[in-house]
N, C-alpha and C. Protein backbone atom coordinates (compact mmCIF):
# COMPACT_ATOMS: atom_id res chain seq x y z
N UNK A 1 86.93 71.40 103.26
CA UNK A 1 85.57 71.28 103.79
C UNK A 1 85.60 70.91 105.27
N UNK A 2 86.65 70.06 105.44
CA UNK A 2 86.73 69.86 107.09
C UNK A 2 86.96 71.16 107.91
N UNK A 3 87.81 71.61 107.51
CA UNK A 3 87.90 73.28 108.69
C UNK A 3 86.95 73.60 108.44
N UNK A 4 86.33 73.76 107.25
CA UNK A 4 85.31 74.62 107.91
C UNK A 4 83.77 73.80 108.13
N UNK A 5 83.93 73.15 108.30
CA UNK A 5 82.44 72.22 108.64
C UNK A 5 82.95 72.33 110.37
N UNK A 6 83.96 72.54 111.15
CA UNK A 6 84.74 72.84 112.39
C UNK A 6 84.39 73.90 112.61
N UNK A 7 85.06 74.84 112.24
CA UNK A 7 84.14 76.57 112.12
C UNK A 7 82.84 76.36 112.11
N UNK A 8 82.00 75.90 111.45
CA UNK A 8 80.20 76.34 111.54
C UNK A 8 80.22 75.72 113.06
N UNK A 9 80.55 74.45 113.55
CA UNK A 9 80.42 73.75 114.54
C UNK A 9 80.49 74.72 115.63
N UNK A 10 81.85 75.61 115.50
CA UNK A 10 82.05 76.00 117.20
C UNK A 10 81.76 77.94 116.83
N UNK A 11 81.02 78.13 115.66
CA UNK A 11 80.76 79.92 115.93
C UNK A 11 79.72 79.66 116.30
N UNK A 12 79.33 80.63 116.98
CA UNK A 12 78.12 81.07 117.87
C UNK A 12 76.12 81.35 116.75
N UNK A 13 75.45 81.44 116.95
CA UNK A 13 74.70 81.77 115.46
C UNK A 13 74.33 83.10 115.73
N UNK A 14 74.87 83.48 114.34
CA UNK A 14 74.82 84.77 113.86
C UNK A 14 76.76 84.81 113.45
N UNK A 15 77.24 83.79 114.42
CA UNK A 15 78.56 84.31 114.16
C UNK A 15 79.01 84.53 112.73
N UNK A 16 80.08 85.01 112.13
CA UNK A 16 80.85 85.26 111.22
C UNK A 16 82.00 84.66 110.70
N UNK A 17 82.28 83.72 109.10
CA UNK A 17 83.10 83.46 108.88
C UNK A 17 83.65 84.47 107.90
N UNK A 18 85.12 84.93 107.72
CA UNK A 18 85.49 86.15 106.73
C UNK A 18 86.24 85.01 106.09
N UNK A 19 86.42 84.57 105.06
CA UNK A 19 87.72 84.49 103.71
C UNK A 19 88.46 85.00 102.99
N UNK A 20 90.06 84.98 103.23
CA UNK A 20 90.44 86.02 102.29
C UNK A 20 91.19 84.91 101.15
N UNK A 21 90.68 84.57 99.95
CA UNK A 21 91.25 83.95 99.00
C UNK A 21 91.44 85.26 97.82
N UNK A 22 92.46 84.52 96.36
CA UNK A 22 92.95 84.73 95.35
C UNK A 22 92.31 83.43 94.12
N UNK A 23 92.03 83.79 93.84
CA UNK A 23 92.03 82.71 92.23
C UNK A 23 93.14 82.28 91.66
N UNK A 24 93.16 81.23 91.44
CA UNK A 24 94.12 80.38 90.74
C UNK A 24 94.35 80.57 89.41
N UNK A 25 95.73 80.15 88.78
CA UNK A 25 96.14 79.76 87.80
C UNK A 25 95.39 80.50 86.17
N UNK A 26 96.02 79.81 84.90
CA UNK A 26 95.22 81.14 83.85
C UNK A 26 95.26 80.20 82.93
N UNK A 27 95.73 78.75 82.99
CA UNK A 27 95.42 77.48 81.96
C UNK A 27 95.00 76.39 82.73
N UNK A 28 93.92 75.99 83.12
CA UNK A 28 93.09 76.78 83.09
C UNK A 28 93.13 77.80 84.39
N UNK A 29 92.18 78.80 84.44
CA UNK A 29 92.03 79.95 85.29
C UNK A 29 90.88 79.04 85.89
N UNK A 30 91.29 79.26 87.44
CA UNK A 30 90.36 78.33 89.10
C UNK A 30 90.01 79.86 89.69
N UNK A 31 88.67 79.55 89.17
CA UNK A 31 87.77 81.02 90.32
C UNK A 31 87.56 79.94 91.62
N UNK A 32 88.69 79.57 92.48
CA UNK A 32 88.12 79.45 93.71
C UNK A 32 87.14 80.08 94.71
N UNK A 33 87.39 81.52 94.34
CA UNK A 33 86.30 81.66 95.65
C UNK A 33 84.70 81.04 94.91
N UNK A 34 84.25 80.93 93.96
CA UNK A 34 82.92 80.45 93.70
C UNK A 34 82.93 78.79 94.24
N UNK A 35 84.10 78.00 94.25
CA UNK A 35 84.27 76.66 94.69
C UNK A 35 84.35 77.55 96.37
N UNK A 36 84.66 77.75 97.08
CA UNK A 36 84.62 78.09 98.16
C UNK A 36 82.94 78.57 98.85
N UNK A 37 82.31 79.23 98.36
CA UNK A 37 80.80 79.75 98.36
C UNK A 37 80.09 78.77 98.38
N UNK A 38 80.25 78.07 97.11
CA UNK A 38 79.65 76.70 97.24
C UNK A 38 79.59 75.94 98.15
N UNK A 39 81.00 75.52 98.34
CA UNK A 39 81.08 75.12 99.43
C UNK A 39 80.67 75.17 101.10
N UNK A 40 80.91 76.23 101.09
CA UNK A 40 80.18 77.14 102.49
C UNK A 40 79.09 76.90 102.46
N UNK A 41 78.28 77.46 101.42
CA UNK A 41 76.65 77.29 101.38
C UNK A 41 76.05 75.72 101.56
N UNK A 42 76.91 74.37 100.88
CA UNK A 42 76.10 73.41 101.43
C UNK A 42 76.41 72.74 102.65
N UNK A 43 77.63 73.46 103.62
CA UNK A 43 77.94 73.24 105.07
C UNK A 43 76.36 74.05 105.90
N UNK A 44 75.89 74.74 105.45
CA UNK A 44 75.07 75.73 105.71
C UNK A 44 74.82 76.85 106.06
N UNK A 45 76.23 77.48 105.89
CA UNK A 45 77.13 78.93 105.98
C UNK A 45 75.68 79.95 105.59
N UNK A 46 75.01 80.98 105.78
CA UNK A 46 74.38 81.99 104.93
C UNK A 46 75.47 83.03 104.12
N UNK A 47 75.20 83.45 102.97
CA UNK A 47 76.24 84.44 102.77
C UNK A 47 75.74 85.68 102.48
N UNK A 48 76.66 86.54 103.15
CA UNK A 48 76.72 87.47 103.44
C UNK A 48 77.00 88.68 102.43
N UNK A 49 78.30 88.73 101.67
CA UNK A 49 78.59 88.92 100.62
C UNK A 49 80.25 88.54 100.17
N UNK A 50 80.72 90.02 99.69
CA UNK A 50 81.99 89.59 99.10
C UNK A 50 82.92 90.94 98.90
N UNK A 51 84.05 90.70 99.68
CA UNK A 51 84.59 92.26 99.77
C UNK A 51 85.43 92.34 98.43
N UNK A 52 86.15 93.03 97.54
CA UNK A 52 86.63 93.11 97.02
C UNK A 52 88.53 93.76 97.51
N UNK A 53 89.51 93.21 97.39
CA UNK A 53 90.56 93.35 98.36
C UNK A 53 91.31 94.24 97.33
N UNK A 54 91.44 95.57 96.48
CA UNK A 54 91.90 95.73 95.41
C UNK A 54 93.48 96.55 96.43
N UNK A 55 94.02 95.50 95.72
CA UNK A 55 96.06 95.97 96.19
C UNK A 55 96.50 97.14 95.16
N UNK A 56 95.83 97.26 94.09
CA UNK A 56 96.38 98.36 93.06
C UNK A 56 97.87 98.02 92.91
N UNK A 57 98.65 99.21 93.13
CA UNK A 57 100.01 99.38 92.79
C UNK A 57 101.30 98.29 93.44
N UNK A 58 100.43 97.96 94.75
CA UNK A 58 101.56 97.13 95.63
C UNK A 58 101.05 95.61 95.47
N UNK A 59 100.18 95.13 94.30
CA UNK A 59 100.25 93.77 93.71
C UNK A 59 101.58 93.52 93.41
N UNK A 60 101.96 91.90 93.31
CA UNK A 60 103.14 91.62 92.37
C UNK A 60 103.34 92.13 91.36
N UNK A 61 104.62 92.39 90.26
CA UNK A 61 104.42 92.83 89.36
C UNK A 61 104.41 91.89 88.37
N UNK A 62 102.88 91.17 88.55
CA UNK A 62 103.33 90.26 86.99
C UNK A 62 103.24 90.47 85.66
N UNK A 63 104.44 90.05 85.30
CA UNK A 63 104.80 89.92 83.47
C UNK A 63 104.20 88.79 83.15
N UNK A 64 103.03 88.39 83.45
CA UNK A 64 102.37 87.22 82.90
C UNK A 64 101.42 88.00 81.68
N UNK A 65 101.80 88.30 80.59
CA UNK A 65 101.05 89.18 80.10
C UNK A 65 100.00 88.50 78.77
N UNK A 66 100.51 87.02 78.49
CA UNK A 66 100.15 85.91 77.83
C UNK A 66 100.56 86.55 76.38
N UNK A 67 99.98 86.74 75.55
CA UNK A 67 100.57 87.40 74.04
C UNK A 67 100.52 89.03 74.36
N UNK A 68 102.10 89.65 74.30
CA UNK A 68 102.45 91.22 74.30
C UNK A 68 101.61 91.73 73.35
N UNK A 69 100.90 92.62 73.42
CA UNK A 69 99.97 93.34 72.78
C UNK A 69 99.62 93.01 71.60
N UNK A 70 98.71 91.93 71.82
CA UNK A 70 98.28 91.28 70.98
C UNK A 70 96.98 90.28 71.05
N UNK A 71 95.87 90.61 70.87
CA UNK A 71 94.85 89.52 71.22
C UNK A 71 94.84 88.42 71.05
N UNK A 72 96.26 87.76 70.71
CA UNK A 72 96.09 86.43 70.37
C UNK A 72 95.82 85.41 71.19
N UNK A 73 96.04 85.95 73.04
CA UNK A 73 95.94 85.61 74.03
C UNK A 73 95.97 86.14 75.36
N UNK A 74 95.75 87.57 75.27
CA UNK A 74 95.93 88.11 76.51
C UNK A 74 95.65 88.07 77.56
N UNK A 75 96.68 88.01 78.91
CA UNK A 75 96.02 87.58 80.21
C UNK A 75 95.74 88.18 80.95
N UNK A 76 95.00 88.36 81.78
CA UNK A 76 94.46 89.15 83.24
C UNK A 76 95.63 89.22 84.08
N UNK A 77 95.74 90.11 84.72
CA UNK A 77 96.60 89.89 85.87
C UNK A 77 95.89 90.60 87.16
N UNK A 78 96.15 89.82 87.54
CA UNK A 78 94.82 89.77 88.90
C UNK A 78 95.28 90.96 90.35
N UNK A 79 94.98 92.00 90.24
CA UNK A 79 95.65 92.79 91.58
C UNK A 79 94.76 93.18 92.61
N UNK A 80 93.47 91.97 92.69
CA UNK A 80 92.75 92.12 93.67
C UNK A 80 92.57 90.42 94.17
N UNK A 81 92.08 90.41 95.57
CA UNK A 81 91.57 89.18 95.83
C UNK A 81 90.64 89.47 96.67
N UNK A 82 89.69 88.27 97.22
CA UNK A 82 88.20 88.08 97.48
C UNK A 82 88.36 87.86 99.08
N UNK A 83 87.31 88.53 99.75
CA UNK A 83 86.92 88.64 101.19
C UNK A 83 85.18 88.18 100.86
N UNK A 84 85.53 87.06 101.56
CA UNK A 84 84.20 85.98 101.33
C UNK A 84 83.23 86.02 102.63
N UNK A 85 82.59 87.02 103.07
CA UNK A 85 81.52 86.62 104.04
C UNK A 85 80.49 86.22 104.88
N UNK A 86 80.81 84.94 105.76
CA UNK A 86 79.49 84.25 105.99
C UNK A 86 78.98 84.35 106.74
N UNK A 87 78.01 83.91 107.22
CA UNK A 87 77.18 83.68 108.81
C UNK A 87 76.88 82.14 109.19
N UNK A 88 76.17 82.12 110.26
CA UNK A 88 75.77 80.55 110.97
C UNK A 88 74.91 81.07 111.11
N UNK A 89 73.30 80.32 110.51
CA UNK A 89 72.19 80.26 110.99
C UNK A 89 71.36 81.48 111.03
N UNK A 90 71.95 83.24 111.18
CA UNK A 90 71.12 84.13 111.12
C UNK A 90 72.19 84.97 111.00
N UNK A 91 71.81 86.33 110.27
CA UNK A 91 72.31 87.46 109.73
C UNK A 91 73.06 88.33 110.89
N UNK A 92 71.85 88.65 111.99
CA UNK A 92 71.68 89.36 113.01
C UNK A 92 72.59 88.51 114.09
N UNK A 93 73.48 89.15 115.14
CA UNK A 93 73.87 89.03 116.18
C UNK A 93 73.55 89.95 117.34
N UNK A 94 73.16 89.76 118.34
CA UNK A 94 72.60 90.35 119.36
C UNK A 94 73.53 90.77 120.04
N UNK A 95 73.22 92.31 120.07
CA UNK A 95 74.40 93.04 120.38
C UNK A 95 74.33 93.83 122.09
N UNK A 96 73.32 94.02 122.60
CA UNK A 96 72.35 94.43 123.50
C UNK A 96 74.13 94.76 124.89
N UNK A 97 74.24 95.43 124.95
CA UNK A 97 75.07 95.05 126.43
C UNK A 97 76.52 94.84 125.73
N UNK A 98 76.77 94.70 124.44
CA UNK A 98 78.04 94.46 123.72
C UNK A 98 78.87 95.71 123.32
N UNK A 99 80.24 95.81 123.35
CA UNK A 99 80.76 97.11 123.07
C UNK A 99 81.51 97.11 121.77
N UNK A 100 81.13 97.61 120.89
CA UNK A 100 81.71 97.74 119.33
C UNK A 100 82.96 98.91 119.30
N UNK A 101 83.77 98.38 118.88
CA UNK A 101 84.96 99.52 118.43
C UNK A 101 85.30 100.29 117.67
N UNK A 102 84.09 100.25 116.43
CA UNK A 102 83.90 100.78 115.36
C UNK A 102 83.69 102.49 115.28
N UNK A 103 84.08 103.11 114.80
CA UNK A 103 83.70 104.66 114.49
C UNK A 103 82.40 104.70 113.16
N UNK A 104 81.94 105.92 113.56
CA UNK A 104 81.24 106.07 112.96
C UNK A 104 82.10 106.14 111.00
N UNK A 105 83.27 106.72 110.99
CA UNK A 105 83.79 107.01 109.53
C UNK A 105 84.46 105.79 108.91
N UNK A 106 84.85 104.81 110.31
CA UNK A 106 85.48 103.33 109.56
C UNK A 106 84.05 102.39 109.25
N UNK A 107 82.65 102.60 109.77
CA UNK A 107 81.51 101.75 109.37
C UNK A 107 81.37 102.05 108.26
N UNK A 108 80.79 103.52 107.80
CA UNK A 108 80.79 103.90 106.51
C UNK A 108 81.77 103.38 105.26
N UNK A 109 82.82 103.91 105.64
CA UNK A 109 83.56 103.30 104.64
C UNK A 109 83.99 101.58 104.06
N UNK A 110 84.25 101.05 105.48
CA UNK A 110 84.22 99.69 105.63
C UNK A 110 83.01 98.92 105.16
N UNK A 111 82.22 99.13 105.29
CA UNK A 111 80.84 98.83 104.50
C UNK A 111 80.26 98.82 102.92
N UNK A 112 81.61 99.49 102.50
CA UNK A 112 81.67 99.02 100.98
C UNK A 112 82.27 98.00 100.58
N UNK A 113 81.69 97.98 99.57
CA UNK A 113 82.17 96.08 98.73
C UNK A 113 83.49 96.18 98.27
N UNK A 114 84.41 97.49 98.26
CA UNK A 114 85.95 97.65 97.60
C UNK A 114 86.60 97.97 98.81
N UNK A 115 87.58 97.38 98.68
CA UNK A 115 88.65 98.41 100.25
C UNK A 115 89.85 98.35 99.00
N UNK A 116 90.41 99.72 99.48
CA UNK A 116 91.91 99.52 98.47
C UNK A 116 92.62 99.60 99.34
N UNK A 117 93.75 99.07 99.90
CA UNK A 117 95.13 99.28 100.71
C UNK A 117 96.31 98.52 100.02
N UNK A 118 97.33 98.82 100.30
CA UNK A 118 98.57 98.12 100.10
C UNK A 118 99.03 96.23 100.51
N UNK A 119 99.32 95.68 99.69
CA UNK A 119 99.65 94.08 100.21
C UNK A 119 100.94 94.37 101.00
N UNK A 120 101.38 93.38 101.83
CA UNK A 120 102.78 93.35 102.02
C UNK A 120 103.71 91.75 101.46
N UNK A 121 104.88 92.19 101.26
CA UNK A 121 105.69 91.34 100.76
C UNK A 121 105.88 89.70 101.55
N UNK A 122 106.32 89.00 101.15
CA UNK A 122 106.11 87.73 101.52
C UNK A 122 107.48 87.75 101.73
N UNK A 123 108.39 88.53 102.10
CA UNK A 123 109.91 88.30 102.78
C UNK A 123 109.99 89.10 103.97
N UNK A 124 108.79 90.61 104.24
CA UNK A 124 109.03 91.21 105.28
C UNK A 124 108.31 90.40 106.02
N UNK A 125 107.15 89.35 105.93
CA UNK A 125 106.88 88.45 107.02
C UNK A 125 106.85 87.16 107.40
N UNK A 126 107.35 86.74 106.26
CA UNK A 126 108.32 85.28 106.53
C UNK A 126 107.34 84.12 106.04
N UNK A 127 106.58 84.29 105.60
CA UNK A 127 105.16 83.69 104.84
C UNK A 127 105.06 83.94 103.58
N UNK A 128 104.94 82.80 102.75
CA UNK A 128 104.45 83.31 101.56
C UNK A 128 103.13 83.61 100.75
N UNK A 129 102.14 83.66 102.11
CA UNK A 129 100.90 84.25 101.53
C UNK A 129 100.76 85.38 102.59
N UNK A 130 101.41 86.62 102.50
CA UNK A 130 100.94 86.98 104.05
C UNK A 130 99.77 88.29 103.39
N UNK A 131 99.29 88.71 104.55
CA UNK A 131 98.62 89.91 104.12
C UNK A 131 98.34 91.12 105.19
N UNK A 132 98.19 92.23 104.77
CA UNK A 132 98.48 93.38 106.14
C UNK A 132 97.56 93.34 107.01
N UNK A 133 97.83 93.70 108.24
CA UNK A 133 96.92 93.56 109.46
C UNK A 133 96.16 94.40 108.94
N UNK A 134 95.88 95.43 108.81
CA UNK A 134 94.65 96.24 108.12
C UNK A 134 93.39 95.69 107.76
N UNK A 135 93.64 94.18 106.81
CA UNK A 135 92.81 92.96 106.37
C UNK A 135 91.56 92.73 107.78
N UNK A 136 92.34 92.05 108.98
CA UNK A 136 91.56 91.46 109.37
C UNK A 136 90.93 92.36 110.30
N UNK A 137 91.96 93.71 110.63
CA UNK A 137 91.65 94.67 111.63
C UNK A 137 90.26 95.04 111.26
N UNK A 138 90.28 95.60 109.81
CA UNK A 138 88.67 96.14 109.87
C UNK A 138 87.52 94.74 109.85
N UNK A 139 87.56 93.76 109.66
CA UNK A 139 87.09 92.28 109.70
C UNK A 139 86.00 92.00 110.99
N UNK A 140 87.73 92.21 111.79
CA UNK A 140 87.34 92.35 113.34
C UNK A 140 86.18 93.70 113.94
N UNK A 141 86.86 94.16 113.48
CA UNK A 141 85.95 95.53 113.83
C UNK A 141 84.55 95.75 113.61
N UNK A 142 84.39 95.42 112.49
CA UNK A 142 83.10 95.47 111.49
C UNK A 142 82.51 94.08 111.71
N UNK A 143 82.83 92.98 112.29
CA UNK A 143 82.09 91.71 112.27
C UNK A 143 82.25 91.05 114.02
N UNK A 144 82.40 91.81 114.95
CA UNK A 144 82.95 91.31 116.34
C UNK A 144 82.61 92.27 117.04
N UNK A 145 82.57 92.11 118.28
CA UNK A 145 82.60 92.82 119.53
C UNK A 145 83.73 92.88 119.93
N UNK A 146 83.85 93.95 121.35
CA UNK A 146 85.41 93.74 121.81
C UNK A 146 85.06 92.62 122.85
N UNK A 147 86.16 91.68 123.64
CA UNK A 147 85.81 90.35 123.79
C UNK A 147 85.66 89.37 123.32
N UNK A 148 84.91 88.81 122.19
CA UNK A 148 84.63 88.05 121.54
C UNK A 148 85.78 87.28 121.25
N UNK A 149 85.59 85.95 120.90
CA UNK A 149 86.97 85.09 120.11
C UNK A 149 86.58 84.87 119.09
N UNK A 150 88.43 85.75 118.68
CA UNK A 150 88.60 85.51 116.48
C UNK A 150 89.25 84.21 116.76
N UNK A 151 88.72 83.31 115.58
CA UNK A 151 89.04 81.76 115.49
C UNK A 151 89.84 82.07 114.16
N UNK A 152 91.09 81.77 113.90
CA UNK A 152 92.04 81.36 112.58
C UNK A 152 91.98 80.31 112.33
N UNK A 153 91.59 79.42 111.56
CA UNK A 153 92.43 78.07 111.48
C UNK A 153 93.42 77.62 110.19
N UNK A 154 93.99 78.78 110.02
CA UNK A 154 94.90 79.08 108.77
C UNK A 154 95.77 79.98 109.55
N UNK A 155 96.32 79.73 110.46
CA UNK A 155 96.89 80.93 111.50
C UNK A 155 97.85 81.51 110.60
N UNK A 156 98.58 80.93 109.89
CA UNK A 156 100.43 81.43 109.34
C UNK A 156 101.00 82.29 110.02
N UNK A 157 101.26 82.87 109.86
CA UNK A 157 102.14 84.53 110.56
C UNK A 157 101.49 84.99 111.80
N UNK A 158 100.24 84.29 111.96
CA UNK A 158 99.54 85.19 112.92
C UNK A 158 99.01 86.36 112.78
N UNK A 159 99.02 87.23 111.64
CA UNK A 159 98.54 88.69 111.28
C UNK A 159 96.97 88.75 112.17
N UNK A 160 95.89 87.76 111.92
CA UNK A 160 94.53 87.59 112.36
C UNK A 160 94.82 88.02 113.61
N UNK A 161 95.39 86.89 114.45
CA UNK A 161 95.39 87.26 115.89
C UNK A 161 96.04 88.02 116.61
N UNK A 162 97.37 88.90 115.83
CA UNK A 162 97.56 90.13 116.29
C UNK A 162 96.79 91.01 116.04
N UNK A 163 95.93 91.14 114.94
CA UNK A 163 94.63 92.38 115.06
C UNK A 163 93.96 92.20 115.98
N UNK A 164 93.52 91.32 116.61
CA UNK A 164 92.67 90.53 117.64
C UNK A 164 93.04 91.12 118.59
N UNK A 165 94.23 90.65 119.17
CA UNK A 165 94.77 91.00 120.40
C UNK A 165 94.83 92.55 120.42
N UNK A 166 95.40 93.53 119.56
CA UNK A 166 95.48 94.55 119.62
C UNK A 166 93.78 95.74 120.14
N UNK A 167 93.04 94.66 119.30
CA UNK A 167 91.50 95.24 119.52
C UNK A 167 90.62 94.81 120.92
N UNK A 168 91.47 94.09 121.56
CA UNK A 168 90.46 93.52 122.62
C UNK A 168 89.98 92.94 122.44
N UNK A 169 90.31 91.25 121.74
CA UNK A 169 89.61 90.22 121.06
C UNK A 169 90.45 89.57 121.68
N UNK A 170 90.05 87.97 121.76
CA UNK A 170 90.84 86.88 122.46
C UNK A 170 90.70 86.02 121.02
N UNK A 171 91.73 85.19 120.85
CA UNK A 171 92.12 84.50 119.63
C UNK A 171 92.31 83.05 119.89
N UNK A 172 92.34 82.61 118.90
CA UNK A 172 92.80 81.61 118.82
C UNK A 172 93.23 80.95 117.22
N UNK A 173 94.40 81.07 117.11
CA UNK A 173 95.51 80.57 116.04
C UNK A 173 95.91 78.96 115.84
N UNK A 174 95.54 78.25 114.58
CA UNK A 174 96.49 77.46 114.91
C UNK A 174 96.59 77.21 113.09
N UNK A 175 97.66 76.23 113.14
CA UNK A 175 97.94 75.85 111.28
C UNK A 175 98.93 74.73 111.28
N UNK A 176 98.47 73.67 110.27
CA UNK A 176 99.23 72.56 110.65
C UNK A 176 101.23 72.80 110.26
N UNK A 177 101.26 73.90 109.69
CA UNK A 177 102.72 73.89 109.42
C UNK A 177 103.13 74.35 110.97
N UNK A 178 104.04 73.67 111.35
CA UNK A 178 104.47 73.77 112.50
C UNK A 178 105.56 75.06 112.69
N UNK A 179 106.68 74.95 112.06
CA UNK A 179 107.28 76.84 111.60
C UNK A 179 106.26 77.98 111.28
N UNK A 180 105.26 77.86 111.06
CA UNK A 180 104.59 79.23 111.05
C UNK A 180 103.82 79.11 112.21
N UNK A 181 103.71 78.43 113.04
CA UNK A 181 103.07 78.49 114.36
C UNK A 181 104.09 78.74 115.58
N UNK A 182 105.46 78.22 115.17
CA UNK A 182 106.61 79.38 115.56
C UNK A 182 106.67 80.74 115.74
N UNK A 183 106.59 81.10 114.14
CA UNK A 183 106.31 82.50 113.71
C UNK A 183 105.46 82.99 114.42
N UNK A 184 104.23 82.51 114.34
CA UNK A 184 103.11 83.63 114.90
C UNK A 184 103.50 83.78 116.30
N UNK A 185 103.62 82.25 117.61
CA UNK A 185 103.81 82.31 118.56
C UNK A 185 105.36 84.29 118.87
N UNK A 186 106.00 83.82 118.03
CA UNK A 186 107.10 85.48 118.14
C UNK A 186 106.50 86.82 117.90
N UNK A 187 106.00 86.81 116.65
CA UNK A 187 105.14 87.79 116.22
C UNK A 187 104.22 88.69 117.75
N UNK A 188 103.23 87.45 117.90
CA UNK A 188 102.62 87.87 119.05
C UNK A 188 103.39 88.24 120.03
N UNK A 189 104.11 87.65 120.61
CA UNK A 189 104.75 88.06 121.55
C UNK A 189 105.25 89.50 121.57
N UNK A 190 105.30 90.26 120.48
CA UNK A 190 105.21 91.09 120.39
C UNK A 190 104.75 92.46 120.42
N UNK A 191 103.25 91.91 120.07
CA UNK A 191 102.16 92.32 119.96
C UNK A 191 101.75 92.97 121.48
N UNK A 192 101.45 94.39 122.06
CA UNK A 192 100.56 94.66 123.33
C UNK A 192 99.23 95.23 123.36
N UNK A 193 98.42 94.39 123.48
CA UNK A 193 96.80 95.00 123.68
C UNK A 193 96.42 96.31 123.77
């Protein structure tokens, strides 16, 4: 609740918070993102909606299957996770004089409640929650101007603020694990506008 009672503080109104969570556990099973919504909403977040992140084939492969074909207990296995979107104070951002990077065929599509793409592995980026720049690229795109500052405060790997940088966004990363603020600091460095 503290980050983000920090976030409402310093986005702009109209600005945009995106979430990308997973649900927890299956004894019991934690629908976090509804504890997350909640949450948001009595910071005074408006919400926006809720993307659906479906990984399909390049989910983990879990054998968590609870009783093998058998209703005695069967479990979900989860190969999507939740893109949680909020606002500060109003829907609308005033765009007047602002330059969007968006195409006309990535609004359309991006504008649906499902995106399907591929996850990436948690050894090709040195994180064990990571997720593909693709994530925040269309995020950025679809919720920002070029200019504007993307705020992380879950930086890890940095993935956020290399989409950022790549789009003509100014960033700002940070996360209290001090090795993944390593990481990102390399990552980026990598990274050219």
């Amino acid at each position: 609740q503290r980050v983000w009672r920090e976030v409402h503080r310093v986005l702009v109104p109209g600005g945009r918070a995106c979430i990308n969570v997973a649900n927890l556990g299956r004894k019991p099973y934690i629908p976090l993102h509804s504890h997350i919504i909640t949450g948001m909403q009595e910071i005074g977040f408006l919400m926006r909606g809720e993307i659906i992140w479906n990984k399909a084939g390049s989910a983990s492969p879990s054998t968590a299957w609870g009783s093998w074909r058998s209703a005695s207990n069967p479990v979900l296995r989860d190969i999507h996770e939740y893109i949680l979107v909020f606002s500060k104070e109003s829907f609308a951002r005033p765009g007047q004089g602002r330059q969007s990077s968006l195409s006309r065929d990535d609004f359309l599509e991006w504008t649906k409640s499902v995106w399907t793409f591929p996850a990436v592995s948690a050894r090709s980026v040195g994180h064990p929650a990571p997720f593909p720049e693709e994530l925040p690229r269309r995020l950025i795109e679809l919720y920002s101007y070029r200019g504007d500052v993307v705020l992380d405060p879950f930086c890890g790997s940095g993935t956020t603020c290399m989409a950022a940088k790549r789009l003509g966004r100014h960033y700002i990363g940070y996360d209290v694990d001090k090795d993944y603020t390593a990481l990102a600091r390399r990552r980026l460095a990598q990274v050219h506008a």
